[in-house]
N, C-alpha and C. Protein backbone atom coordinates (compact mmCIF):
# COMPACT_ATOMS: atom_id res chain seq x y z
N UNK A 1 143.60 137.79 100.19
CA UNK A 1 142.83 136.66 99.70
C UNK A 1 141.48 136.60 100.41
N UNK A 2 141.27 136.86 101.65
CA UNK A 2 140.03 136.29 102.40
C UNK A 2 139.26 137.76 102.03
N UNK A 3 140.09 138.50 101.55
CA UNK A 3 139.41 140.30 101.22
C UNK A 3 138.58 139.85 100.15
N UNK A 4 138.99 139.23 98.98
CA UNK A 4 138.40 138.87 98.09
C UNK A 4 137.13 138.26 98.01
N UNK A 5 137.62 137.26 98.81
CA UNK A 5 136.68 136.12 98.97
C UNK A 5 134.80 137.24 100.13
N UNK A 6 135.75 137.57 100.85
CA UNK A 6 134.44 138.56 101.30
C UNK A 6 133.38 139.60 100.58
N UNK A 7 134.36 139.73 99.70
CA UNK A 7 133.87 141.06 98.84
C UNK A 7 132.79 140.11 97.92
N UNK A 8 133.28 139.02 97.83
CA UNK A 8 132.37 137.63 96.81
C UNK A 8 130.67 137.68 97.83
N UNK A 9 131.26 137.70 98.71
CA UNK A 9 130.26 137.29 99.61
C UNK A 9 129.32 138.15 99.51
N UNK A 10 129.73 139.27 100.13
CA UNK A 10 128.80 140.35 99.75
C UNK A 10 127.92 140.90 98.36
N UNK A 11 128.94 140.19 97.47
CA UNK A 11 128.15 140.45 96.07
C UNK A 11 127.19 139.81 96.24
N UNK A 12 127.32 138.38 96.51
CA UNK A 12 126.43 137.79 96.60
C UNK A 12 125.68 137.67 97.12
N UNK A 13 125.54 138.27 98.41
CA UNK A 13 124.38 138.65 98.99
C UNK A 13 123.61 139.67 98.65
N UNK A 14 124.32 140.46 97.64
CA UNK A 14 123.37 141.46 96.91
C UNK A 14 122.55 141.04 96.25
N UNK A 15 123.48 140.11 95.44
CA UNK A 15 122.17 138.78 94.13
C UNK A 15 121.42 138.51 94.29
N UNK A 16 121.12 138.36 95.67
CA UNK A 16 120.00 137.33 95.99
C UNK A 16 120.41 135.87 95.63
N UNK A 17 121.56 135.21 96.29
CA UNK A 17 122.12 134.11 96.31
C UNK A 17 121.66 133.47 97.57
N UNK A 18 121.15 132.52 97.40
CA UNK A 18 120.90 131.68 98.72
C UNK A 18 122.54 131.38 99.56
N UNK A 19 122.32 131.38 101.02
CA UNK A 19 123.26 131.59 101.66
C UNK A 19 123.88 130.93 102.17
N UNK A 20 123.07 129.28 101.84
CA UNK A 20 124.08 127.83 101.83
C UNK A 20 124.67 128.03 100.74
N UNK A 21 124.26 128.18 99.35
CA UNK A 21 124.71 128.42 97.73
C UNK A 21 125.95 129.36 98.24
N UNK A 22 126.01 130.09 98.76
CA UNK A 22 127.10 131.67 98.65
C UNK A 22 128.09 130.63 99.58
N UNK A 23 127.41 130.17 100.91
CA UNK A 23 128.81 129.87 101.89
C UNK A 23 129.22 128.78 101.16
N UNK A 24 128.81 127.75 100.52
CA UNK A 24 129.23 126.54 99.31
C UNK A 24 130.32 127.01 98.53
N UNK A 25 130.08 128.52 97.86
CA UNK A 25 130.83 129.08 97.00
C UNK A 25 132.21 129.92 97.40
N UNK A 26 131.97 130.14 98.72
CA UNK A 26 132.94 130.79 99.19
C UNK A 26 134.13 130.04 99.73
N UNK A 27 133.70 128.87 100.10
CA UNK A 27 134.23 128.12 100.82
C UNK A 27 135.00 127.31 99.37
N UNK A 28 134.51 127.28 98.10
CA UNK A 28 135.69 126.71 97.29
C UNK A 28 136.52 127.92 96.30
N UNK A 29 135.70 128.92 96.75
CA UNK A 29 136.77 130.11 96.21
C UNK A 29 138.05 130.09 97.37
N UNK A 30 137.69 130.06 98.51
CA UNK A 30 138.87 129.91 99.56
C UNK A 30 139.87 128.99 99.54
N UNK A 31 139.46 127.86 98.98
CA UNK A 31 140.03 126.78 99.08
C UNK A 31 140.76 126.56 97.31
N UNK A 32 140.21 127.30 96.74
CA UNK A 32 140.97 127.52 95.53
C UNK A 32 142.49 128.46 95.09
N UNK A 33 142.15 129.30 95.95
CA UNK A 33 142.94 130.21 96.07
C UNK A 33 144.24 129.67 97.27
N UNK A 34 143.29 129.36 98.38
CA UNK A 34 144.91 128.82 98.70
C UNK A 34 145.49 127.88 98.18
N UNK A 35 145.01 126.89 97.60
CA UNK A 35 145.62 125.76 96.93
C UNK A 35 146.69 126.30 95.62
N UNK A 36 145.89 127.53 95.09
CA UNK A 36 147.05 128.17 94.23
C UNK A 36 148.00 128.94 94.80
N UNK A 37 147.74 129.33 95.85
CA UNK A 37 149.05 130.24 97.16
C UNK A 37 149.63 129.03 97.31
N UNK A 38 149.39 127.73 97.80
CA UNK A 38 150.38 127.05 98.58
C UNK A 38 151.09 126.20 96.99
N UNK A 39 150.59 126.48 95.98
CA UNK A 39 151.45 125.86 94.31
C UNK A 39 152.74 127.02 93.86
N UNK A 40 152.28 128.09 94.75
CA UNK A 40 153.10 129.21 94.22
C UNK A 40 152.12 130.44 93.01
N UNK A 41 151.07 129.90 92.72
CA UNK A 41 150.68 130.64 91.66
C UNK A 41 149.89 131.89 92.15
N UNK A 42 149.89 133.01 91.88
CA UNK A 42 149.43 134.30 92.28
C UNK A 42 148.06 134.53 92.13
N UNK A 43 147.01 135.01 92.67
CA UNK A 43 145.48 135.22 92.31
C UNK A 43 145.73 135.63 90.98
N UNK A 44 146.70 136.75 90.50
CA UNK A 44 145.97 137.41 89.18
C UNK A 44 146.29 136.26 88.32
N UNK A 45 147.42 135.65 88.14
CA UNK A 45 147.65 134.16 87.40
C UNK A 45 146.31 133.15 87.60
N UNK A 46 145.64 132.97 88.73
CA UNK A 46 144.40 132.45 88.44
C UNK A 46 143.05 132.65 88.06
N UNK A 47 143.00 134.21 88.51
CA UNK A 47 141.44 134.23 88.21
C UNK A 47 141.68 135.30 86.78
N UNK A 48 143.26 136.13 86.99
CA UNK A 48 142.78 136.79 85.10
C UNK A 48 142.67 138.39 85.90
N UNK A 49 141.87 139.17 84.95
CA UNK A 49 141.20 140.38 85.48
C UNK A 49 140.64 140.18 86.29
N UNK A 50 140.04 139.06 86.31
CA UNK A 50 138.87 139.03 87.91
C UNK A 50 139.53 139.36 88.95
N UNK A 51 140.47 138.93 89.46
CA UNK A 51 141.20 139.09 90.57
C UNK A 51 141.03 140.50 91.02
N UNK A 52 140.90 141.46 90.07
CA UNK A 52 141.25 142.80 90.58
C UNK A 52 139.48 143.64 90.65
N UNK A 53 138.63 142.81 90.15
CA UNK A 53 137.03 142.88 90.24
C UNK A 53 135.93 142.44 90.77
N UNK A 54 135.70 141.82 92.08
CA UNK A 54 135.33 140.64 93.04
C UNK A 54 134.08 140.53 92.48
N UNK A 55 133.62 142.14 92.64
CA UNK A 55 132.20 142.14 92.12
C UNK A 55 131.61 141.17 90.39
N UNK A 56 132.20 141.51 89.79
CA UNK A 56 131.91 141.17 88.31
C UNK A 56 132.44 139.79 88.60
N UNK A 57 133.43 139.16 89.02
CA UNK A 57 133.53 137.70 89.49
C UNK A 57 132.70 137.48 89.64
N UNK A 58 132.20 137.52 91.13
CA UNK A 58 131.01 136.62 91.79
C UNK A 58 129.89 136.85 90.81
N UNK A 59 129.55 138.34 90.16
CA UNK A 59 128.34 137.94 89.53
C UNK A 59 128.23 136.88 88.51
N UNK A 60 129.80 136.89 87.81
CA UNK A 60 129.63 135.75 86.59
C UNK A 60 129.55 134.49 86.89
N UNK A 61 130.50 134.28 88.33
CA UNK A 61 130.49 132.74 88.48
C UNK A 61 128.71 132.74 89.09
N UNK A 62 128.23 133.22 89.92
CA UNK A 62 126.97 132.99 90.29
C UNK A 62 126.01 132.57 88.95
N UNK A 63 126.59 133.41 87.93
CA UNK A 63 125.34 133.44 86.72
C UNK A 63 125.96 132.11 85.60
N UNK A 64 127.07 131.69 85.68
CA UNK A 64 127.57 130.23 85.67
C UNK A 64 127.07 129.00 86.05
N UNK A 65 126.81 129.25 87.71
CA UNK A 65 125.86 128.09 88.28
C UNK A 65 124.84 128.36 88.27
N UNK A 66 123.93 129.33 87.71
CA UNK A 66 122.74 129.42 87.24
C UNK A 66 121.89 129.84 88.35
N UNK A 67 122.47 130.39 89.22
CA UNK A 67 121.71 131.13 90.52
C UNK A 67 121.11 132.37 90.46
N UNK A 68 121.71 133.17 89.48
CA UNK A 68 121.11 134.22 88.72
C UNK A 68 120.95 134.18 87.50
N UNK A 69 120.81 135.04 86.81
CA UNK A 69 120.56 135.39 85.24
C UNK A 69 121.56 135.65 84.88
N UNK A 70 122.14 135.38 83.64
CA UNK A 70 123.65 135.96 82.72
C UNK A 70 123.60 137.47 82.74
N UNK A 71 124.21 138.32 83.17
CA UNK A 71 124.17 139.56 83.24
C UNK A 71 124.62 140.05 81.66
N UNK A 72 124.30 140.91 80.92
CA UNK A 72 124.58 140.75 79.51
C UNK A 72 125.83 141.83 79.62
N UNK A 73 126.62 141.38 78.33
CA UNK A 73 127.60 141.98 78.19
C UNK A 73 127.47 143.45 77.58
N UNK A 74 128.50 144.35 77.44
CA UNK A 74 128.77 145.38 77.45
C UNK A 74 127.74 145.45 75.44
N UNK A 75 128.47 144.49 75.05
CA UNK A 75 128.19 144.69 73.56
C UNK A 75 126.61 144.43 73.26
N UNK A 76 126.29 143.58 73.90
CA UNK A 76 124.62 143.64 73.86
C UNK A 76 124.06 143.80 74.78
N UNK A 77 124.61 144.44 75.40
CA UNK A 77 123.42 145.41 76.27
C UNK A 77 122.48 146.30 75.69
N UNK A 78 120.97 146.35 76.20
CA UNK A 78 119.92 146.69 75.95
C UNK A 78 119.90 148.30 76.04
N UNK A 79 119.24 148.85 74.89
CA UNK A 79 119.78 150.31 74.64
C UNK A 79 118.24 150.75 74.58
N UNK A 80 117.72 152.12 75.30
CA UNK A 80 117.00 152.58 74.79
C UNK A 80 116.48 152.56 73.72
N UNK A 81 115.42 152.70 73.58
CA UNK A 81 114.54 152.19 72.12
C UNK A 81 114.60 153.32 71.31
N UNK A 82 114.48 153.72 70.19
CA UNK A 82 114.60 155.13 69.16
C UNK A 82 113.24 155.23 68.75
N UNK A 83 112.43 154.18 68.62
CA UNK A 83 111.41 154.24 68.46
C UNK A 83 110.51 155.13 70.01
N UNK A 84 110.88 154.39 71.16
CA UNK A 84 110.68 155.09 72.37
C UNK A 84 110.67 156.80 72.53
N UNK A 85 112.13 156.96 72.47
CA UNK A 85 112.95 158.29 72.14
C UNK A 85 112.06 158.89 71.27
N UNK A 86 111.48 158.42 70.26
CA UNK A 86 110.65 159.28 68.83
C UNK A 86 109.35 159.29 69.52
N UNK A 87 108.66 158.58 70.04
CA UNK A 87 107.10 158.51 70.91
C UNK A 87 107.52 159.65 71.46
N UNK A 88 108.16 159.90 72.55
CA UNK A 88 108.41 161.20 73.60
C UNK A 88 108.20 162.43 73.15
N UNK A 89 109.46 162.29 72.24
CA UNK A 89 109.34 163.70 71.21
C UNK A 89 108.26 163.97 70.78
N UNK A 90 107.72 163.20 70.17
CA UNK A 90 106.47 163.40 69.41
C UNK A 90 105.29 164.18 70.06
N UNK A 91 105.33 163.13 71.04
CA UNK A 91 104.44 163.37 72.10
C UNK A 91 104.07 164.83 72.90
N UNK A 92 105.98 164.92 73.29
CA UNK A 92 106.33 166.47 73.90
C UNK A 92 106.12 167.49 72.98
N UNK A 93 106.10 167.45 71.43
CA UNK A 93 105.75 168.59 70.63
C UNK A 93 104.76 169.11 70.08
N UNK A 94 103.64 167.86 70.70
CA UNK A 94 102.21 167.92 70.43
C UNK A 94 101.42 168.43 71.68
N UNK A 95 102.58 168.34 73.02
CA UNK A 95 101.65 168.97 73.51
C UNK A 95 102.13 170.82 73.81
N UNK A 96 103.43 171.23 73.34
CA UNK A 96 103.65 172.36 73.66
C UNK A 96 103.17 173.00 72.32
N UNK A 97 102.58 172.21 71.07
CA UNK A 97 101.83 173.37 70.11
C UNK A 97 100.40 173.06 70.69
N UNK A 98 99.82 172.32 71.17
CA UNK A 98 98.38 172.33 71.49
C UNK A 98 98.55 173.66 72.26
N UNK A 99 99.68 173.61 73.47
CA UNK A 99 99.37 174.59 74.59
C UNK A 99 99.12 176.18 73.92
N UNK A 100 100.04 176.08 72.98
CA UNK A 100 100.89 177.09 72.59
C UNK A 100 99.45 177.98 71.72
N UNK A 101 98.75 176.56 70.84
CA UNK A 101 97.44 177.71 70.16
C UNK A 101 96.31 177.83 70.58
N UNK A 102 96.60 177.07 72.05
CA UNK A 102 94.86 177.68 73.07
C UNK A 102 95.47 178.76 73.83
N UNK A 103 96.77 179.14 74.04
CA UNK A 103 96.93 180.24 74.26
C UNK A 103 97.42 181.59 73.74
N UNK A 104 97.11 181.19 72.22
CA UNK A 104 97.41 182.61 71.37
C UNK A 104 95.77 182.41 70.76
N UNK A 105 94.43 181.74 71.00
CA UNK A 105 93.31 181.50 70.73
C UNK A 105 93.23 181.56 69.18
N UNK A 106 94.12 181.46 68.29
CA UNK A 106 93.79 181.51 66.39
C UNK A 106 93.66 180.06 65.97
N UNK A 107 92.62 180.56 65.34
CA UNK A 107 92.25 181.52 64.06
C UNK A 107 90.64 182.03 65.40
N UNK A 108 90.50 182.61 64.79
CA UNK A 108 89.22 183.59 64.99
C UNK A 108 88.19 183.39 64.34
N UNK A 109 86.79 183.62 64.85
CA UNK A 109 85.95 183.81 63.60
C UNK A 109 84.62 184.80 64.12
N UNK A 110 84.29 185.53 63.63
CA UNK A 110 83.34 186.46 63.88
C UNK A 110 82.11 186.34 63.31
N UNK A 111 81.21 186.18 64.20
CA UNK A 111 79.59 185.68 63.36
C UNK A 111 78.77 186.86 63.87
N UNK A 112 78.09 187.31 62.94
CA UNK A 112 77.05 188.90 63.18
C UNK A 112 75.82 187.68 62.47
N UNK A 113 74.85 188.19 63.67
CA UNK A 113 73.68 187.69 63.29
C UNK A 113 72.62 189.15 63.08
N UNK A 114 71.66 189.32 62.50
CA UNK A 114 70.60 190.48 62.57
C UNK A 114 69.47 190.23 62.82
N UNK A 115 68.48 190.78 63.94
CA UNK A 115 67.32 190.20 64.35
C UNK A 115 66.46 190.21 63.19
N UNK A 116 66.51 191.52 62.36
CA UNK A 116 64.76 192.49 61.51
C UNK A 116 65.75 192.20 60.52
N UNK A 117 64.54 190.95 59.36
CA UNK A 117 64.72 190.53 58.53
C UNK A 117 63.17 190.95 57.78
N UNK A 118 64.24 191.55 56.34
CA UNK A 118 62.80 192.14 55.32
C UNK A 118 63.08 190.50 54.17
N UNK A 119 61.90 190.46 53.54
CA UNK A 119 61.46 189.46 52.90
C UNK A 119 62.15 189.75 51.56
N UNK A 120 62.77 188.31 50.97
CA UNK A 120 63.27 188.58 50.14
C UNK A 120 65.34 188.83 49.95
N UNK A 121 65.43 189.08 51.59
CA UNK A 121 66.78 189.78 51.73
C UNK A 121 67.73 188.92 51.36
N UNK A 122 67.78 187.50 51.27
CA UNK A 122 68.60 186.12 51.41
C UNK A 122 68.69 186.10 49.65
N UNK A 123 68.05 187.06 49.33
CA UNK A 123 68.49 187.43 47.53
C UNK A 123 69.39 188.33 47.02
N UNK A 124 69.59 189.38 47.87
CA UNK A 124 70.16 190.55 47.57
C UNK A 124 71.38 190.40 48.49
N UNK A 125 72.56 190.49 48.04
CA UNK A 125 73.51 190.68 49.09
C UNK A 125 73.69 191.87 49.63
N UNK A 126 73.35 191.55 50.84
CA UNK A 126 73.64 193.16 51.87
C UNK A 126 74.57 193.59 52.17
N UNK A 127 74.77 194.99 52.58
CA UNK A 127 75.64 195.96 52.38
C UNK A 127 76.68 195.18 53.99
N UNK A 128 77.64 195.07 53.94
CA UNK A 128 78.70 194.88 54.80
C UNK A 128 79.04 195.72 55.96
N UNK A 129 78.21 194.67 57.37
CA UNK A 129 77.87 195.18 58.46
C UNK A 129 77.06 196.39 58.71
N UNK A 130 76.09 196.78 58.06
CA UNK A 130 75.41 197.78 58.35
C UNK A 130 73.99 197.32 58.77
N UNK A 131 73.34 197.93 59.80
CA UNK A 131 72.07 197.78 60.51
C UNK A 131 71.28 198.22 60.07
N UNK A 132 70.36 197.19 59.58
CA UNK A 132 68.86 197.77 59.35
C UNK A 132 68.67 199.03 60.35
N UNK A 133 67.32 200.13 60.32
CA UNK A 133 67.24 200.73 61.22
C UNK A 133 65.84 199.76 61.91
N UNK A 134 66.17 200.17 63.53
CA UNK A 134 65.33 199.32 64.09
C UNK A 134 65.50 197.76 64.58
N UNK A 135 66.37 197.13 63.77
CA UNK A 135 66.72 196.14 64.09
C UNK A 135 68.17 196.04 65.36
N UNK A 136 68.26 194.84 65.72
CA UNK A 136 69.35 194.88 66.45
C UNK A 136 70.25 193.43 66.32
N UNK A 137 71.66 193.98 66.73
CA UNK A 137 72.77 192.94 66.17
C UNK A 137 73.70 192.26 67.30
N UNK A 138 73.87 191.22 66.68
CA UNK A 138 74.55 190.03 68.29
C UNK A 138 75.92 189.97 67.62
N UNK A 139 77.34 190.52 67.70
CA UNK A 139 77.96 189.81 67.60
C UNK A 139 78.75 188.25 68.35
N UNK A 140 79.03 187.95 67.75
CA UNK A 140 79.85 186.05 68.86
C UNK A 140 81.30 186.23 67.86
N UNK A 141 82.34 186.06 68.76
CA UNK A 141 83.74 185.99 68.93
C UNK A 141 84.01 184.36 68.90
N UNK A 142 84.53 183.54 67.98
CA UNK A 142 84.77 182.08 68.92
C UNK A 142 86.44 181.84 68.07
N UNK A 143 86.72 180.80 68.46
CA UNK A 143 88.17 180.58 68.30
C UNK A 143 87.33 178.84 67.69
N UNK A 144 87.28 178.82 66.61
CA UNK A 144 86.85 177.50 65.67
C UNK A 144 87.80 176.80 66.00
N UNK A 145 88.90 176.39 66.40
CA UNK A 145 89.85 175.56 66.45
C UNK A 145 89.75 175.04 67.98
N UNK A 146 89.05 175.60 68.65
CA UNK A 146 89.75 175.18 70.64
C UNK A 146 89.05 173.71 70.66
N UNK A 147 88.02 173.12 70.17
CA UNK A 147 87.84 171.81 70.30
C UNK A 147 88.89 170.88 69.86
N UNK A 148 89.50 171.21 68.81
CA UNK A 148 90.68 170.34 68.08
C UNK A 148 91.94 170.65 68.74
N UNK A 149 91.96 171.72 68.97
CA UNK A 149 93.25 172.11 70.43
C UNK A 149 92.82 171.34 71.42
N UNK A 150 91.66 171.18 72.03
CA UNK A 150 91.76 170.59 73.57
C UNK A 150 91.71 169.41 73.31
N UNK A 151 91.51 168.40 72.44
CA UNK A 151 91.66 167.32 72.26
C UNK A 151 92.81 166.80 71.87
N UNK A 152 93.53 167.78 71.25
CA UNK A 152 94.85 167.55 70.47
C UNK A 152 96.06 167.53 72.22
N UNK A 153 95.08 168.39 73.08
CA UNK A 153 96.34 168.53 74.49
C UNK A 153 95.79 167.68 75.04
N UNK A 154 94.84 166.95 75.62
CA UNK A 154 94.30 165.97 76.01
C UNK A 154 95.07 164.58 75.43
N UNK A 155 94.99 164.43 74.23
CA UNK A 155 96.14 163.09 73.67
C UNK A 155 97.25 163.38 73.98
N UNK A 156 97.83 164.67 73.89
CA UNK A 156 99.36 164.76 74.50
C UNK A 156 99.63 164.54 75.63
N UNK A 157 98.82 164.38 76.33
CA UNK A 157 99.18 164.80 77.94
C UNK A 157 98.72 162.98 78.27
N UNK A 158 97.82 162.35 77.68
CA UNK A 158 97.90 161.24 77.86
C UNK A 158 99.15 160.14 77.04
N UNK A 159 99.40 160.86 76.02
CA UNK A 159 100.95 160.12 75.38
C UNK A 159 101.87 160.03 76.09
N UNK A 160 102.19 161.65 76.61
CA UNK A 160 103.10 161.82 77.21
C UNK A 160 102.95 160.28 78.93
N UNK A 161 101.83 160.58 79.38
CA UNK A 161 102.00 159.80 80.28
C UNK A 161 102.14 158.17 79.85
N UNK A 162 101.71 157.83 79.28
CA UNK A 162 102.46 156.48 78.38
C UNK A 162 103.52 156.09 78.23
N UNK A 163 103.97 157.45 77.81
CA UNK A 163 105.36 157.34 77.37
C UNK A 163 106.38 157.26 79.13
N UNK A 164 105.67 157.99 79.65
CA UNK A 164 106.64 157.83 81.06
C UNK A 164 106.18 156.03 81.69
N UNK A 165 104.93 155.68 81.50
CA UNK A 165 104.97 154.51 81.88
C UNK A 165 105.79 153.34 81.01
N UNK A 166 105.83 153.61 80.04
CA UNK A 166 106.87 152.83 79.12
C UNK A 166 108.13 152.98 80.19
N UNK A 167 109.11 154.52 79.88
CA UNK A 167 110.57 154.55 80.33
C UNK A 167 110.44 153.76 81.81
N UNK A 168 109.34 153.89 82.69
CA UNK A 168 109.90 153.25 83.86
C UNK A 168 109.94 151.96 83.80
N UNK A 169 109.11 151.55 83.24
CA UNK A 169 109.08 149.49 83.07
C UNK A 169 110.02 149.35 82.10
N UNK A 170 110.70 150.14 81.36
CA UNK A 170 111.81 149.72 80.83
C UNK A 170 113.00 149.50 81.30
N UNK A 171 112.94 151.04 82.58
CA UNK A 171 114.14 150.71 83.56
C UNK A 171 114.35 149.63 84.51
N UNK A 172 113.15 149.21 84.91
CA UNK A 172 113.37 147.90 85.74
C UNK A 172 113.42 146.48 84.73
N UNK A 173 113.26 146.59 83.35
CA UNK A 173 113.36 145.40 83.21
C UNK A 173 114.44 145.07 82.65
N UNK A 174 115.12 145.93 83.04
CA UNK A 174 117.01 145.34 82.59
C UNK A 174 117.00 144.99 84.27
N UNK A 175 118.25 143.88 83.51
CA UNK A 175 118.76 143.32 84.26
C UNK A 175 119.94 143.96 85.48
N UNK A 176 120.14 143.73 86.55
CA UNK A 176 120.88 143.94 87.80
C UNK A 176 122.45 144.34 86.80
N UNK A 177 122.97 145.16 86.77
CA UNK A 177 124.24 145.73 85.70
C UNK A 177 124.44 145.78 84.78
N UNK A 178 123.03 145.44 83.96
CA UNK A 178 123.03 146.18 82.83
C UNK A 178 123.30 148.25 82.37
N UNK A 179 124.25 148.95 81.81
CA UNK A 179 124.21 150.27 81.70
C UNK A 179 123.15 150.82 81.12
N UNK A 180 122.64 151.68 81.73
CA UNK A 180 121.66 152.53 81.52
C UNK A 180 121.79 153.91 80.12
């Protein structure tokens, strides 16, 4: 009996129960219990399942006298969000294709410019890559897409961190035994 009653105590000092409030409470859990020892009646005959759960006792009676918050039950307890869950994903697949096509660099695009321009030429379509003689040629290599890639990994990488600031303020704002 006084095992019980300790184990109360300690819950309650986990709660954050004020410690006149807890010794108040302990002192008529004590006095409850023996009064049902000295009637003949057994703890589990009085307190139920509790008897065999000190912890989940004290939290309910504490959240009874309104010293804490109602700890929510099993059935509505607060569940990860799907909407949450779908941000992440989202998030995580936007940034392993961003990564994925600044590092295979496609599409491509190849620009040939020609210095020695004859008059008139912007009429005639010219022969495919071939050099005037005399003139000289620049090719440029670019990957047309890496601006829309680095911006596209840039939002991912800031979603993604969103998204982790979401899951952690979500984890603290359940309540003290609520399941995770």
């Amino acid at each position: 009996m006084s095992d019980f009653v300790e184990q109360c105590r300690q819950e309650w000092r986990r709660l954050g129960v004020p410690d006149p409030l807890a010794e108040e409470m302990a002192s008529d859990l004590a006095s409850d219990l023996t009064d049902a020892e000295a009637e003949g009646v057994s703890v589990e005959e009085l307190l139920g399942i509790s008897a065999f759960d000190p912890r989940s006792f004290a939290a309910s009676w504490a959240a009874e006298r309104g010293v804490i918050p109602v700890p929510p039950s099993r059935a509505n307890a607060r569940r990860r969000p799907r909407v949450l869950v779908a941000f992440t994903a989202l998030a995580a697949i936007a940034l392993i294709v961003a990564a994925l096509l600044l590092l295979t660099g496609n599409p491509k695009v190849t620009l040939t410019a020609m210095s020695k321009r004859t008059p008139g030429a912007h009429l005639k379509s010219p022969p495919a890559f071939v050099l005037p003689p005399g003139g000289s040629q620049q090719v440029l290599h670019a990957n047309m897409a890496a601006p829309v890639e680095w911006i596209l990994l840039v939002l991912a990488i800031i979603a993604l961190g969103f998204a982790g600031w979401l899951w952690s303020s979500w984890g603290r704002s359940r309540p003290p035994g609520a399941p995770a």
